[in-house]
Protein backbone atom coordinates (compact mmCIF):
# COMPACT_ATOMS: atom_id res chain seq x y z
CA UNK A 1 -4.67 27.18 -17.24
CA UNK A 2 -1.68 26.24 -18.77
CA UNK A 3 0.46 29.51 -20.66
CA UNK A 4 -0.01 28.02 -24.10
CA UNK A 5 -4.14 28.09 -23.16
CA UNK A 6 -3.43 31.58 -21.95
CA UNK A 7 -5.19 34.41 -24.57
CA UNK A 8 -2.99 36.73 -25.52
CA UNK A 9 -2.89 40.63 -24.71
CA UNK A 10 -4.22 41.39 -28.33
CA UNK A 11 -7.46 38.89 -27.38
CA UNK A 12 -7.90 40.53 -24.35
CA UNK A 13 -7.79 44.38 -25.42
CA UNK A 14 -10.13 42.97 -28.29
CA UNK A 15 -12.71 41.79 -25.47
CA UNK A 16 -12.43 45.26 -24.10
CA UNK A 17 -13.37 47.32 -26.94
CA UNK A 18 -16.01 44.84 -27.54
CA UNK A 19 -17.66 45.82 -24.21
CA UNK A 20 -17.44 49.55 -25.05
CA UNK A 21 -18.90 48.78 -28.79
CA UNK A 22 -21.47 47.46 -26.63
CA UNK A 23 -21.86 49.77 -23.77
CA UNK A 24 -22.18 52.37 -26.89
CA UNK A 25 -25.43 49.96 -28.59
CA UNK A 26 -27.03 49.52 -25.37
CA UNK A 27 -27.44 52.98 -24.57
CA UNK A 28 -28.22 53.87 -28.07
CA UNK A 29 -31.11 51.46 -27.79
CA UNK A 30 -32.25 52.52 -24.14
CA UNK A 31 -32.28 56.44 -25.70
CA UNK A 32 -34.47 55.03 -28.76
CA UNK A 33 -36.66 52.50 -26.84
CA UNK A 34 -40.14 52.39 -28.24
CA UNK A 35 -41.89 50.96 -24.74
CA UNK A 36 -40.76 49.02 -21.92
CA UNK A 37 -40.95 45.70 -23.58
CA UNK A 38 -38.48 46.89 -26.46
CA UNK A 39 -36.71 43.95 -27.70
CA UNK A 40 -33.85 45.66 -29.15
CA UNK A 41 -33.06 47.28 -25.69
CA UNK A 42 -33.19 43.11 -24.84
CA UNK A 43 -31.23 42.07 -27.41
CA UNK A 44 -28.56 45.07 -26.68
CA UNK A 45 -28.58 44.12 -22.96
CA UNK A 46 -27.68 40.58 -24.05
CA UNK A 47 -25.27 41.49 -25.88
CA UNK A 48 -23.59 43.70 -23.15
CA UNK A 49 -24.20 40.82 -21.05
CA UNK A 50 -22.25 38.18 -23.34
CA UNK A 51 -19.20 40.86 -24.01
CA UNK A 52 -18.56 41.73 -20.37
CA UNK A 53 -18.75 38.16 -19.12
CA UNK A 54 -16.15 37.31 -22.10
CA UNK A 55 -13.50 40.45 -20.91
CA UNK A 56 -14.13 38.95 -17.90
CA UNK A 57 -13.04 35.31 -18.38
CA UNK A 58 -10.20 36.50 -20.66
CA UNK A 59 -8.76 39.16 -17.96
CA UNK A 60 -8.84 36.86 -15.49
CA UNK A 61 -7.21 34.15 -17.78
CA UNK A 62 -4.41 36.62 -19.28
CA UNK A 63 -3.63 38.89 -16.11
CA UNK A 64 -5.44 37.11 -12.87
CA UNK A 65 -8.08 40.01 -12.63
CA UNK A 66 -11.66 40.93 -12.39
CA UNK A 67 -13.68 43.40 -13.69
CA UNK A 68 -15.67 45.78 -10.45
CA UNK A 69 -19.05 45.27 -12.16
CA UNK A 70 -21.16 42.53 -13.07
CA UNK A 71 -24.35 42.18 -15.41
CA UNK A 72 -26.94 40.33 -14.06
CA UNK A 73 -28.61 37.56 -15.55
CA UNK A 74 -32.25 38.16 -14.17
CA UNK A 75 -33.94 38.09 -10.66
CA UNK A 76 -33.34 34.23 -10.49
CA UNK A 77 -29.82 33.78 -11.86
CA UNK A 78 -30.75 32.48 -14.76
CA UNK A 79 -29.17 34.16 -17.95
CA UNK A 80 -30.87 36.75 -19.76
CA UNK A 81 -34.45 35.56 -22.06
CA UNK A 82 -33.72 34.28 -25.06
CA UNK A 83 -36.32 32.85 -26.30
CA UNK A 84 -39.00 33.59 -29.61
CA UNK A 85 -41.26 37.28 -28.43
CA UNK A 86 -44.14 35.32 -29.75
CA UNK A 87 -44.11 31.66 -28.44
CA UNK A 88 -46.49 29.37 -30.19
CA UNK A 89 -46.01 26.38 -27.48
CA UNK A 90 -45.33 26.29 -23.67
CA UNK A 91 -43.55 23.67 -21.32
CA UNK A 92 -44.30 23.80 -17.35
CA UNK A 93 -41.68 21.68 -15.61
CA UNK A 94 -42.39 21.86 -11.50
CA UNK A 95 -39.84 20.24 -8.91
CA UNK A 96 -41.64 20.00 -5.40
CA UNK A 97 -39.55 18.36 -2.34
CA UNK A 98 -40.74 16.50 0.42
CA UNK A 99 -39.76 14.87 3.46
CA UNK A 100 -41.43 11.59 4.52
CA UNK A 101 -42.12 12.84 7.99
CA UNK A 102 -44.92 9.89 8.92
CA UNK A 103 -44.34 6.63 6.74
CA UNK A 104 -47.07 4.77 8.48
CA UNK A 105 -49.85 7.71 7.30
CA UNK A 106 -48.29 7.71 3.53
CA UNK A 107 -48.45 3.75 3.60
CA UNK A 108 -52.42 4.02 5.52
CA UNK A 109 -53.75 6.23 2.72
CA UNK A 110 -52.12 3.76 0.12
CA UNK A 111 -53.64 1.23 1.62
CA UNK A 112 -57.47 2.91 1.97
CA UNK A 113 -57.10 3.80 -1.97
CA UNK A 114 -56.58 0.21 -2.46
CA UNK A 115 -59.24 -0.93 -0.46
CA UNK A 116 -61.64 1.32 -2.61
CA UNK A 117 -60.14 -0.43 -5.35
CA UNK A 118 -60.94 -3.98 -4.77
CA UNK A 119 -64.28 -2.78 -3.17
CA UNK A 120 -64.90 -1.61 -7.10
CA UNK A 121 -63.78 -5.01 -8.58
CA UNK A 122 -60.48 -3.94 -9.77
CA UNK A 123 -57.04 -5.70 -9.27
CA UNK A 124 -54.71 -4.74 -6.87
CA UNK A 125 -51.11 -5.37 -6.53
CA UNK A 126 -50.62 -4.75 -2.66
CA UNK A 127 -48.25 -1.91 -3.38
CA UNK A 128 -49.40 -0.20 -0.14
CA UNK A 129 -47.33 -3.11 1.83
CA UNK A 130 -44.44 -0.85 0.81
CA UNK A 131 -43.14 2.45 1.07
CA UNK A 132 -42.31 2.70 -2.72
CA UNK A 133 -45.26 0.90 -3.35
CA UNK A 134 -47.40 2.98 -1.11
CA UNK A 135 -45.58 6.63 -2.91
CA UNK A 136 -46.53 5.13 -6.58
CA UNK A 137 -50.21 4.60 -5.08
CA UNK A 138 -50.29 8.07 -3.90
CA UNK A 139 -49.26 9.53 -6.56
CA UNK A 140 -51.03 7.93 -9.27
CA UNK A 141 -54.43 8.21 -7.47
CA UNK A 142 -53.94 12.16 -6.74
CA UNK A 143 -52.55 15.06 -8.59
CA UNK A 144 -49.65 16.79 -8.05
CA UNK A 145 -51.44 19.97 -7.22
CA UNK A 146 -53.48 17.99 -4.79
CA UNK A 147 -50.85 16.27 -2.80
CA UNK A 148 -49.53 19.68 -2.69
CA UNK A 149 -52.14 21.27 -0.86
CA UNK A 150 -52.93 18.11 0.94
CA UNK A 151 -49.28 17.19 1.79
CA UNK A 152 -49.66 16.55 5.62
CA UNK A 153 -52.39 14.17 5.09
CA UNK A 154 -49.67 12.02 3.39
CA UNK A 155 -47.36 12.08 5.81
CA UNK A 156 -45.20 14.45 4.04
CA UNK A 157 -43.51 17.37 4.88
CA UNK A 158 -42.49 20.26 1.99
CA UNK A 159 -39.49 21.34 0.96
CA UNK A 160 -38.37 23.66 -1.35
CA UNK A 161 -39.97 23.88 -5.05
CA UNK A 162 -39.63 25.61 -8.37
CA UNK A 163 -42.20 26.35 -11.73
CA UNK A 164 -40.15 27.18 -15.04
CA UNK A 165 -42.21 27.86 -18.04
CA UNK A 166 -40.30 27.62 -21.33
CA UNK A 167 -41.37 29.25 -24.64
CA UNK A 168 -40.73 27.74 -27.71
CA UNK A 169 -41.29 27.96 -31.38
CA UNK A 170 -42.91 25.34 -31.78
CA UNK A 171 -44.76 22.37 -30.36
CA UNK A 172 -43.02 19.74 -29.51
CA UNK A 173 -43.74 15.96 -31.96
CA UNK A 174 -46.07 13.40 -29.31
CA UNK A 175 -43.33 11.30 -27.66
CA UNK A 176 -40.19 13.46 -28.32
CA UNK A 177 -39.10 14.08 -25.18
CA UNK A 178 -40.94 11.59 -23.01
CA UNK A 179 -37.64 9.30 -22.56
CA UNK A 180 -35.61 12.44 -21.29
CA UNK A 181 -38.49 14.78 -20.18
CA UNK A 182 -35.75 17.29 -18.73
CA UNK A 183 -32.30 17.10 -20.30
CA UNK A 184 -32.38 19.33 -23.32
CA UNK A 185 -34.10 22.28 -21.20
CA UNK A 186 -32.65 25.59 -22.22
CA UNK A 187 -32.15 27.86 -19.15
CA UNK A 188 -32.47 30.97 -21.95
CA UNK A 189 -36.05 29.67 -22.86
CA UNK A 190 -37.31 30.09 -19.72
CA UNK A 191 -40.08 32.95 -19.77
CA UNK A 192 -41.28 32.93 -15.86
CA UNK A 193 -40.16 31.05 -12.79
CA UNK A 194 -41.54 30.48 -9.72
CA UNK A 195 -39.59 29.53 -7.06
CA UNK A 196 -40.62 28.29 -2.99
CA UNK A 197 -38.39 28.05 0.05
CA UNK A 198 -37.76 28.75 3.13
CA UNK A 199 -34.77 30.77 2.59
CA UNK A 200 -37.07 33.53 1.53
CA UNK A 201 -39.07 33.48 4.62
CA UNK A 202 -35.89 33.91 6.17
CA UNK A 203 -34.52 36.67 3.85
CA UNK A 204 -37.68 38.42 4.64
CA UNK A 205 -37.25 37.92 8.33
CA UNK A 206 -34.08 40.04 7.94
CA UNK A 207 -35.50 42.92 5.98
CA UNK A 208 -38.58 43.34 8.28
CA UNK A 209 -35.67 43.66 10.77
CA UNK A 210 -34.48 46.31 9.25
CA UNK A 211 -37.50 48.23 8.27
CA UNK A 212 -38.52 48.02 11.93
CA UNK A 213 -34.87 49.35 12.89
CA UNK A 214 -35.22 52.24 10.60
CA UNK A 215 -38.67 52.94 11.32
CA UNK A 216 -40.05 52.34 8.20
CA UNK A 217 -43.63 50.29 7.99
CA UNK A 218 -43.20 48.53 4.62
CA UNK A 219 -44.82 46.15 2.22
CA UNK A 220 -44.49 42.23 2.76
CA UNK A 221 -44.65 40.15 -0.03
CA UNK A 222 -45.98 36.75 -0.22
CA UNK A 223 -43.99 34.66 2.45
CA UNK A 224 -41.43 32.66 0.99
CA UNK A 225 -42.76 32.92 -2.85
CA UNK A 226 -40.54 34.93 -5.77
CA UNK A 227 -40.97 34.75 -9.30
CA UNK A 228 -41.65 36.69 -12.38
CA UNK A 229 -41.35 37.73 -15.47
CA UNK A 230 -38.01 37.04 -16.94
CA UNK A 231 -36.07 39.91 -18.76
């Protein structure tokens, strides 16, 4: 950052009595909490949140340094809820990933739901003589959730995968977002996530490790799964 970009000392002090301001609310809102969904303890953590991330960037700007703490944005990484208490419409967006392990048995079971189709009477393109051809068959004769749970008989392999659900105000218009299904998603909407991979099989590997180490017994949780509710 160039010096003339460079916030001044005044900007940054200003950041920093904007955190305490805000260390002051959030307490004052823990200490008054009516339950443990209280949104003004939310909308006080948020706000904590927003003012320590902006001393942050301004210290670092001004002086080259970093604060000792940090404010987490959630169990995912995602920043902090944001979205209406009482949603009146939902969005599910899923990403699955898959490795074509066996081309030949994806391109077979094309091929077998085409055959069914001309045995009915109804036209076929010969999409199956392709891969692409054969994935479009696939996946227009069976549900996501299907090929899913089904994935090996396809010739495919899974990766990792991810379920967001968003909250929103309102519903979206028919055909608003169909031409960019995904662009305009607002990380801050999303309510729950979902997430799939490996990595957390391995994670758990290590903490098992280290129960066993310490001689504790321990609860597993479902192998390779995390989610819930955002905060």
């Amino acid at each position: 950052m160039s010096d003339a970009a460079q916030p001044t000392a005044a900007e940054v002090r200003a950041a920093a009595e904007a955190v305490k301001a805000a260390l002051d609310r959030h307490l004052a809102a823990v200490e008054r909490r009516s339950g443990e969904d209280d949104p003004a303890v939310y909308e006080a953590f948020n706000e904590l949140a927003a003012a320590a991330e902006e001393y942050d960037e301004l210290l670092y700007d001004r002086y080259d340094e970093v604060t000792p703490f940090e404010i987490p944005g959630g169990p995912d990484g995602l920043p902090p809820y944001a979205g209406p208490e009482a949603p009146n419409a939902l969005s599910v967006l899923i990403r699955r990933d898959y490795t074509v392990t066996e081309p030949q048995r994806l391109k077979a079971q094309a091929q077998r739901i085409e055959a069914v189709e001309r045995g009915r009477g109804e036209p076929s393109d010969a999409g199956a003589e392709t891969l692409q051809g054969s994935l479009g068959i696939v996946f227009g004769e069976f549900d996501p959730d299907e090929i899913a749970s089904r994935h090996k008989e396809f010739g495919l392999e899974e990766g990792d995968s991810t379920l967001w659900v968003t909250a929103s105000a309102r519903p979206a218009d028919p055909g608003e977002w169909l031409a960019a299904p995904f662009d305009e998603v607002d990380p801050a909407d999303v309510a729950f996530r979902f997430d799939v991979s490996a990595v957390f099989d391995e994670d758990e590997e290590l903490d098992l490790d280290e129960e066993e180490d310490d001689g504790d017994d321990g609860e597993e949780e479902d192998e390779g799964v995390r989610g819930g509710v955002r905060g």
